[in-house]
PDB file of N, CA and C in Angstrom:
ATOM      1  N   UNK A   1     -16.908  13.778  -0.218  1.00  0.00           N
ATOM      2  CA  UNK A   1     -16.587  12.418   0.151  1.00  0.00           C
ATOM      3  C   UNK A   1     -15.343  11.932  -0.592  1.00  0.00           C
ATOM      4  N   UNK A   2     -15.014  12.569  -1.812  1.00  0.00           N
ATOM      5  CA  UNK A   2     -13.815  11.956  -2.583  1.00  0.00           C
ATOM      6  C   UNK A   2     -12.841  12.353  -2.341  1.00  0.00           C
ATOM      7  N   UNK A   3     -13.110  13.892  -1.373  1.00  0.00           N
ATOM      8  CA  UNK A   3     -11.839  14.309  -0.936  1.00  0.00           C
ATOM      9  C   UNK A   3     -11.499  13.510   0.266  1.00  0.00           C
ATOM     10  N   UNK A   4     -12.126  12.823   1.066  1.00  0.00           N
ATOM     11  CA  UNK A   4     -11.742  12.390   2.240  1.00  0.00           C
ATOM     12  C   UNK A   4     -11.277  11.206   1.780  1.00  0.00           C
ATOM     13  N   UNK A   5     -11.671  10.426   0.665  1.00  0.00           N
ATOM     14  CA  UNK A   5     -10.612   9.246   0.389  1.00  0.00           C
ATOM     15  C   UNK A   5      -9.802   9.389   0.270  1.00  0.00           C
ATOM     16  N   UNK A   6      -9.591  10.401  -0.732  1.00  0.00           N
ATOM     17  CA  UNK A   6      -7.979  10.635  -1.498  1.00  0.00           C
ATOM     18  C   UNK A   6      -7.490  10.873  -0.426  1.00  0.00           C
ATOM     19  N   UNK A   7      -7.640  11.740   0.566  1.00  0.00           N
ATOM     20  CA  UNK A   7      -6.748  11.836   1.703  1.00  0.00           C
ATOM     21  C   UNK A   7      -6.617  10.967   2.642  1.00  0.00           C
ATOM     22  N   UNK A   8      -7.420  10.167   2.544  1.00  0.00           N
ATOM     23  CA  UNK A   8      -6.893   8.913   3.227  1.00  0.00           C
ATOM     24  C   UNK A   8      -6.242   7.390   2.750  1.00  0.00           C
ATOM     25  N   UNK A   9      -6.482   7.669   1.392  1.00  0.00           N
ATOM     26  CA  UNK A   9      -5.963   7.013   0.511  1.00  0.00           C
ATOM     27  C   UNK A   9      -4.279   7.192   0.624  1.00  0.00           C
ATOM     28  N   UNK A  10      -3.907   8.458   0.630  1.00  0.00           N
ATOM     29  CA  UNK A  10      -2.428   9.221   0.338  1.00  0.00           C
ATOM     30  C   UNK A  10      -1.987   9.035   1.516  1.00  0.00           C
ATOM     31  N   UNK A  11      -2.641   9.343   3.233  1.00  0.00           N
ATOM     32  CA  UNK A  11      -1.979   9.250   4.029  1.00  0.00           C
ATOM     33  C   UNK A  11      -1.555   7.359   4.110  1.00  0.00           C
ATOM     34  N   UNK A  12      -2.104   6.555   3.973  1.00  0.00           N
ATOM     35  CA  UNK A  12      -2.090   5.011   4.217  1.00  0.00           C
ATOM     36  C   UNK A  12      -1.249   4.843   2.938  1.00  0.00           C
ATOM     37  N   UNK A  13      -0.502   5.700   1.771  1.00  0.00           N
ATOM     38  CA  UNK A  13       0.362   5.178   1.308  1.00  0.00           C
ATOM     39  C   UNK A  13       1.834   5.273   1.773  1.00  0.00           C
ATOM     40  N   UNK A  14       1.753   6.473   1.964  1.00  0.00           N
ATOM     41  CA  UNK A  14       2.926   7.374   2.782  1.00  0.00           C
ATOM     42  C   UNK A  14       2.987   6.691   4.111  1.00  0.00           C
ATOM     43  N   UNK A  15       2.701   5.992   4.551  1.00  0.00           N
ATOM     44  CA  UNK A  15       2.515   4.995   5.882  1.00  0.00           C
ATOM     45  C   UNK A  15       2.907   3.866   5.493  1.00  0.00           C
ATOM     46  N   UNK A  16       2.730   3.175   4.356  1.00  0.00           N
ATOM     47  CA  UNK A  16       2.952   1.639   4.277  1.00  0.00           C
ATOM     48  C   UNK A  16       4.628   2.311   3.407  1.00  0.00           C
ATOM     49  N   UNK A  17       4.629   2.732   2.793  1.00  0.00           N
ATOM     50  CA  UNK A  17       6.310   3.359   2.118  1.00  0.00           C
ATOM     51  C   UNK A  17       7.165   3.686   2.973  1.00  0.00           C
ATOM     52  N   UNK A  18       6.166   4.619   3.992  1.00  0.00           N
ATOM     53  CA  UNK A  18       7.460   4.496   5.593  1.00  0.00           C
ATOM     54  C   UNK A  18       7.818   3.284   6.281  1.00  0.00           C
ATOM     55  N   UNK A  19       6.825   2.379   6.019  1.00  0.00           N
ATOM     56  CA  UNK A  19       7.312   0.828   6.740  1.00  0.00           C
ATOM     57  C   UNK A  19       7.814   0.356   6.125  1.00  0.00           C
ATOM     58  N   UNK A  20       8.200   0.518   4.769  1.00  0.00           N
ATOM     59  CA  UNK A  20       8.426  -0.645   3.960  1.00  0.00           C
ATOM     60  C   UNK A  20      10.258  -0.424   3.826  1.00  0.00           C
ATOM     61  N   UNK A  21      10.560   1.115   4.138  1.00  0.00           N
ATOM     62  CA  UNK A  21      11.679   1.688   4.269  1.00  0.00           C
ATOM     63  C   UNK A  21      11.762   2.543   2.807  1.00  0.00           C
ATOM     64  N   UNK A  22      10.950   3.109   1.950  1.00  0.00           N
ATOM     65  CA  UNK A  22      10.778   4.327   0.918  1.00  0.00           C
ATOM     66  C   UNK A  22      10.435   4.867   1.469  1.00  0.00           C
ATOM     67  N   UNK A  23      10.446   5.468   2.643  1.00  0.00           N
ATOM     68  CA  UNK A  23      10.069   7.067   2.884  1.00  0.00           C
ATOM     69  C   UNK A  23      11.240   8.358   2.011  1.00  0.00           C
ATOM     70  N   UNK A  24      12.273   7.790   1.775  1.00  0.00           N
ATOM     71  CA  UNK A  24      13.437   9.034   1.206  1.00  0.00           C
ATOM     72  C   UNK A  24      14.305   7.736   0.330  1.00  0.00           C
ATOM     73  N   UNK A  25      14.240   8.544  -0.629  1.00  0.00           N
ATOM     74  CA  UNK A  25      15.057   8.287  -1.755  1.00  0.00           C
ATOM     75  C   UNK A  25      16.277   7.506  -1.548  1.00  0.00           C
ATOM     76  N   UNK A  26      17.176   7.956  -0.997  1.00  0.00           N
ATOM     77  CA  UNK A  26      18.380   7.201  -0.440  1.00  0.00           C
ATOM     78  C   UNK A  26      18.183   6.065  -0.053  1.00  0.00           C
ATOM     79  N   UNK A  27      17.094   5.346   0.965  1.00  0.00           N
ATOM     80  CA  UNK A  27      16.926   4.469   1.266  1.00  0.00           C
ATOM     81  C   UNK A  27      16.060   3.193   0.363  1.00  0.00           C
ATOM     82  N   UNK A  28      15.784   3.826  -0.735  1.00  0.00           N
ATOM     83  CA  UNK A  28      14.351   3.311  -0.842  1.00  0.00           C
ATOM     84  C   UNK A  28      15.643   2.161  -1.605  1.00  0.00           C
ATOM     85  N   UNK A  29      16.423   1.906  -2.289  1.00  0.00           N
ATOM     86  CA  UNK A  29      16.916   0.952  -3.146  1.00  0.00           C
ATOM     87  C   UNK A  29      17.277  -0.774  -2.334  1.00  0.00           C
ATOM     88  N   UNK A  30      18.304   0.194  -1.117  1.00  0.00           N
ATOM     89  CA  UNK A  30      18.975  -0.557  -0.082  1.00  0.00           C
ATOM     90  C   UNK A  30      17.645  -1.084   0.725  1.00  0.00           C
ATOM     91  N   UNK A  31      16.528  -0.756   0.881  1.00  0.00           N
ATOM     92  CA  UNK A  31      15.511  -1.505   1.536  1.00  0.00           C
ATOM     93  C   UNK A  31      14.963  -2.608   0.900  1.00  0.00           C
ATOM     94  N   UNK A  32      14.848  -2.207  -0.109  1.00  0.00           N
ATOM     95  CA  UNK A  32      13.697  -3.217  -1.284  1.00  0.00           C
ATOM     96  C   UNK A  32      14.796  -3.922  -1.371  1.00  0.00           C
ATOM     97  N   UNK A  33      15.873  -4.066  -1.586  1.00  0.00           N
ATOM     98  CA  UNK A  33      16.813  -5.251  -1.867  1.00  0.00           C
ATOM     99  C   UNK A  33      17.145  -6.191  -0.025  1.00  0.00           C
ATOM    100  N   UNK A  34      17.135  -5.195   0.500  1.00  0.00           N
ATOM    101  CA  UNK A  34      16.649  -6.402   1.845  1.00  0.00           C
ATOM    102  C   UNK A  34      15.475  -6.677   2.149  1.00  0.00           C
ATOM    103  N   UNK A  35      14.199  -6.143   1.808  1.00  0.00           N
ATOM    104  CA  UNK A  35      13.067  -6.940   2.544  1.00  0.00           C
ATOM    105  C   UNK A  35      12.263  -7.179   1.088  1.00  0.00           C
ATOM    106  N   UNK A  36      12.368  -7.573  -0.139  1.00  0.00           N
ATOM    107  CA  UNK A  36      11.440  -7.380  -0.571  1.00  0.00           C
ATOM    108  C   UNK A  36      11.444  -9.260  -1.060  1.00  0.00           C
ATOM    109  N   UNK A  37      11.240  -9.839  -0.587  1.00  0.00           N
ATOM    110  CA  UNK A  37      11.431 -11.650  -0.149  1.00  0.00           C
ATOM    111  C   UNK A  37       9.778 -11.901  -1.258  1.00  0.00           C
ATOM    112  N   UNK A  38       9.633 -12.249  -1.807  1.00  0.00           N
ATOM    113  CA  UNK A  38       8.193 -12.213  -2.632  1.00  0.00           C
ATOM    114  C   UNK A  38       7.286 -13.381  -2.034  1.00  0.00           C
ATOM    115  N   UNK A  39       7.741 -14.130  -1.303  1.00  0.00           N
ATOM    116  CA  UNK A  39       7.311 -15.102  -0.214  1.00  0.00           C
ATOM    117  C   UNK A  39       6.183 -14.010   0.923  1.00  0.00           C
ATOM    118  N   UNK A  40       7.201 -13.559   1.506  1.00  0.00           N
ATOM    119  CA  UNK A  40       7.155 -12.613   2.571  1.00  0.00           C
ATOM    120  C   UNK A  40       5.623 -12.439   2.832  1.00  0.00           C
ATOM    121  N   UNK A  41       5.466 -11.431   1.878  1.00  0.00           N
ATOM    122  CA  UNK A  41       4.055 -10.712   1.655  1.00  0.00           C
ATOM    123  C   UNK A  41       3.004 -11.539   0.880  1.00  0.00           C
ATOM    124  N   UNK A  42       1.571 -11.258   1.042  1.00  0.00           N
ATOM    125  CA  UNK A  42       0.823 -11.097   0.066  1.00  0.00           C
ATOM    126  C   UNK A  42      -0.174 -10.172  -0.043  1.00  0.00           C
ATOM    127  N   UNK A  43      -0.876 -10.025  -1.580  1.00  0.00           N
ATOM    128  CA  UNK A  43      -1.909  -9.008  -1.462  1.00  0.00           C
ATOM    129  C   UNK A  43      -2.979  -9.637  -1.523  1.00  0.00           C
ATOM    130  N   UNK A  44      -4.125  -8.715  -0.568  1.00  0.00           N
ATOM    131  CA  UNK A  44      -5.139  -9.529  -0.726  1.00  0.00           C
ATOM    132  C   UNK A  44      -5.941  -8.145  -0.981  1.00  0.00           C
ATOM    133  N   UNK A  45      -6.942  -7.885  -1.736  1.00  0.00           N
ATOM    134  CA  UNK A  45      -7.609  -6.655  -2.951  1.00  0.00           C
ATOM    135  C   UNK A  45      -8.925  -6.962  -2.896  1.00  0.00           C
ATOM    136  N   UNK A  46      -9.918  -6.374  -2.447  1.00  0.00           N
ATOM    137  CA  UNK A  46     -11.602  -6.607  -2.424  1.00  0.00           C
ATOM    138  C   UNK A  46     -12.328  -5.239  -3.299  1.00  0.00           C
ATOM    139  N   UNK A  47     -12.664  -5.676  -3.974  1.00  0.00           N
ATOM    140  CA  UNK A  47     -13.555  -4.811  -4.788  1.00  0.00           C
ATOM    141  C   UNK A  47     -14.718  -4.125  -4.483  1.00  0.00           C
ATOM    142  N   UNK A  48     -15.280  -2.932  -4.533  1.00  0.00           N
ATOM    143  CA  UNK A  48     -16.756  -2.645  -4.061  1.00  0.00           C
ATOM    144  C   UNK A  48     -17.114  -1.603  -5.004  1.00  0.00           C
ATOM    145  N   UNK A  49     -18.628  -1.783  -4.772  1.00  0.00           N
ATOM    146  CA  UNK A  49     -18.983  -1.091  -5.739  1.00  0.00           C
ATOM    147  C   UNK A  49     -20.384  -0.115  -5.606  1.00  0.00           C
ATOM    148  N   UNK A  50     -20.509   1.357  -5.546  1.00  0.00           N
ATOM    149  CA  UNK A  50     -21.322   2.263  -4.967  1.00  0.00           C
ATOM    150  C   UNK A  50     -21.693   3.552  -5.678  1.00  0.00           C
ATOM    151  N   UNK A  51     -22.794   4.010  -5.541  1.00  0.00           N
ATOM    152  CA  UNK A  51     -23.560   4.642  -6.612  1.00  0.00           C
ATOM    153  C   UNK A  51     -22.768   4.784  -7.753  1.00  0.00           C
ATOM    154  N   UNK A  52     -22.589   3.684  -8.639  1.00  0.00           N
ATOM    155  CA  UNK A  52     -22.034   3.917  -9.775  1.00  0.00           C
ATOM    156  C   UNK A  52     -20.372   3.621 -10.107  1.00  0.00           C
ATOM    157  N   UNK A  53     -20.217   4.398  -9.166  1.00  0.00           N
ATOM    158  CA  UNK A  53     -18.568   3.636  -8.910  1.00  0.00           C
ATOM    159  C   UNK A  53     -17.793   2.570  -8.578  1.00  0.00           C
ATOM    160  N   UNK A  54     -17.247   1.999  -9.038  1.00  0.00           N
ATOM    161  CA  UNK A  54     -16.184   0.588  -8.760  1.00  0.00           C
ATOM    162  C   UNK A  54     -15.260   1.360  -8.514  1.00  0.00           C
ATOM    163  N   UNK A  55     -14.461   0.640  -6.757  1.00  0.00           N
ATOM    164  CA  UNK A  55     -13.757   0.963  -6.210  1.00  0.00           C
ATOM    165  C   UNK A  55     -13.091  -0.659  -5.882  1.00  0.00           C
ATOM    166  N   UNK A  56     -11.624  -0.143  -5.856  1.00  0.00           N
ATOM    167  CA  UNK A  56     -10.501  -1.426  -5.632  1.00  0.00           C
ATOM    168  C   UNK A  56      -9.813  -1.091  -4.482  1.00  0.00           C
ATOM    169  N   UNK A  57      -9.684  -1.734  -3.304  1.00  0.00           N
ATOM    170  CA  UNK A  57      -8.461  -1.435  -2.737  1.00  0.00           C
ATOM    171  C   UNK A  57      -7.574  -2.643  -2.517  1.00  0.00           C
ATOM    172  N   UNK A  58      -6.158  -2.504  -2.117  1.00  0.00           N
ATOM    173  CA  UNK A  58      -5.345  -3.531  -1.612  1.00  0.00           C
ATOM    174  C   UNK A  58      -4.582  -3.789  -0.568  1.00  0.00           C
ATOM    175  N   UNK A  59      -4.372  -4.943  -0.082  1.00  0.00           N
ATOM    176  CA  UNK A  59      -3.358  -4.842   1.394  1.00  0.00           C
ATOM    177  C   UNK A  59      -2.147  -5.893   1.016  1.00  0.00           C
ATOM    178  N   UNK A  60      -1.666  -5.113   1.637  1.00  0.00           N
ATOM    179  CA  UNK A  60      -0.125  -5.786   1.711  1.00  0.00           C
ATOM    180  C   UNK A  60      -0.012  -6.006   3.213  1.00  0.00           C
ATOM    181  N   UNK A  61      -0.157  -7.900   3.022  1.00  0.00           N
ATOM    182  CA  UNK A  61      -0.285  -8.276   4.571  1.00  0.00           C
ATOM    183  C   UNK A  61       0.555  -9.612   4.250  1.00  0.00           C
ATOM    184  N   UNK A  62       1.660  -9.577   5.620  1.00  0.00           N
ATOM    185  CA  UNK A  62       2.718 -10.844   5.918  1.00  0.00           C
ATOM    186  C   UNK A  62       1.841 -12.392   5.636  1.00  0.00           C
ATOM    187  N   UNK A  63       2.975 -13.034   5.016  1.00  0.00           N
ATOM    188  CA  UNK A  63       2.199 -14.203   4.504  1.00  0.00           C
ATOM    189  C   UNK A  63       2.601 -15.254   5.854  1.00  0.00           C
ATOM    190  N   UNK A  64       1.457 -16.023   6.102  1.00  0.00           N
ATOM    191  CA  UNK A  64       1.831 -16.441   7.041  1.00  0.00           C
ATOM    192  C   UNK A  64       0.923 -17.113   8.343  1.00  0.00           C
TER     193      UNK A  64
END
């Protein structure tokens, strides 16, 4: 089961870094200096908690 998070954990980062315009190095500077508006976004993070484990996740969702 922990392997299927992590891997879905990793693919949904590599997904939000491709939207965000960090998918490749070159770009990643020139993006964050145009979209990264701190208005823009917010995070919203729900906690859970299961046999034993505390688990965090977060979203980065348009404010708005």
């Amino acid at each position: 089961m922990d392997r299927i998070r992590y891997r879905a954990a990793r693919i949904l980062m590599i997904f939000f870094l491709t939207a965000a315009g960090c998918g490749s190095g070159e770009a990643a500077e020139p993006a964050a200096a145009q979209a990264m508006d701190p208005e823009a976004f917010e995070i919203v993070s729900r906690d859970f908690s299961h046999s034993g484990y505390a688990d965090s996740i977060a979203f980065l969702l348009p404010s708005g």
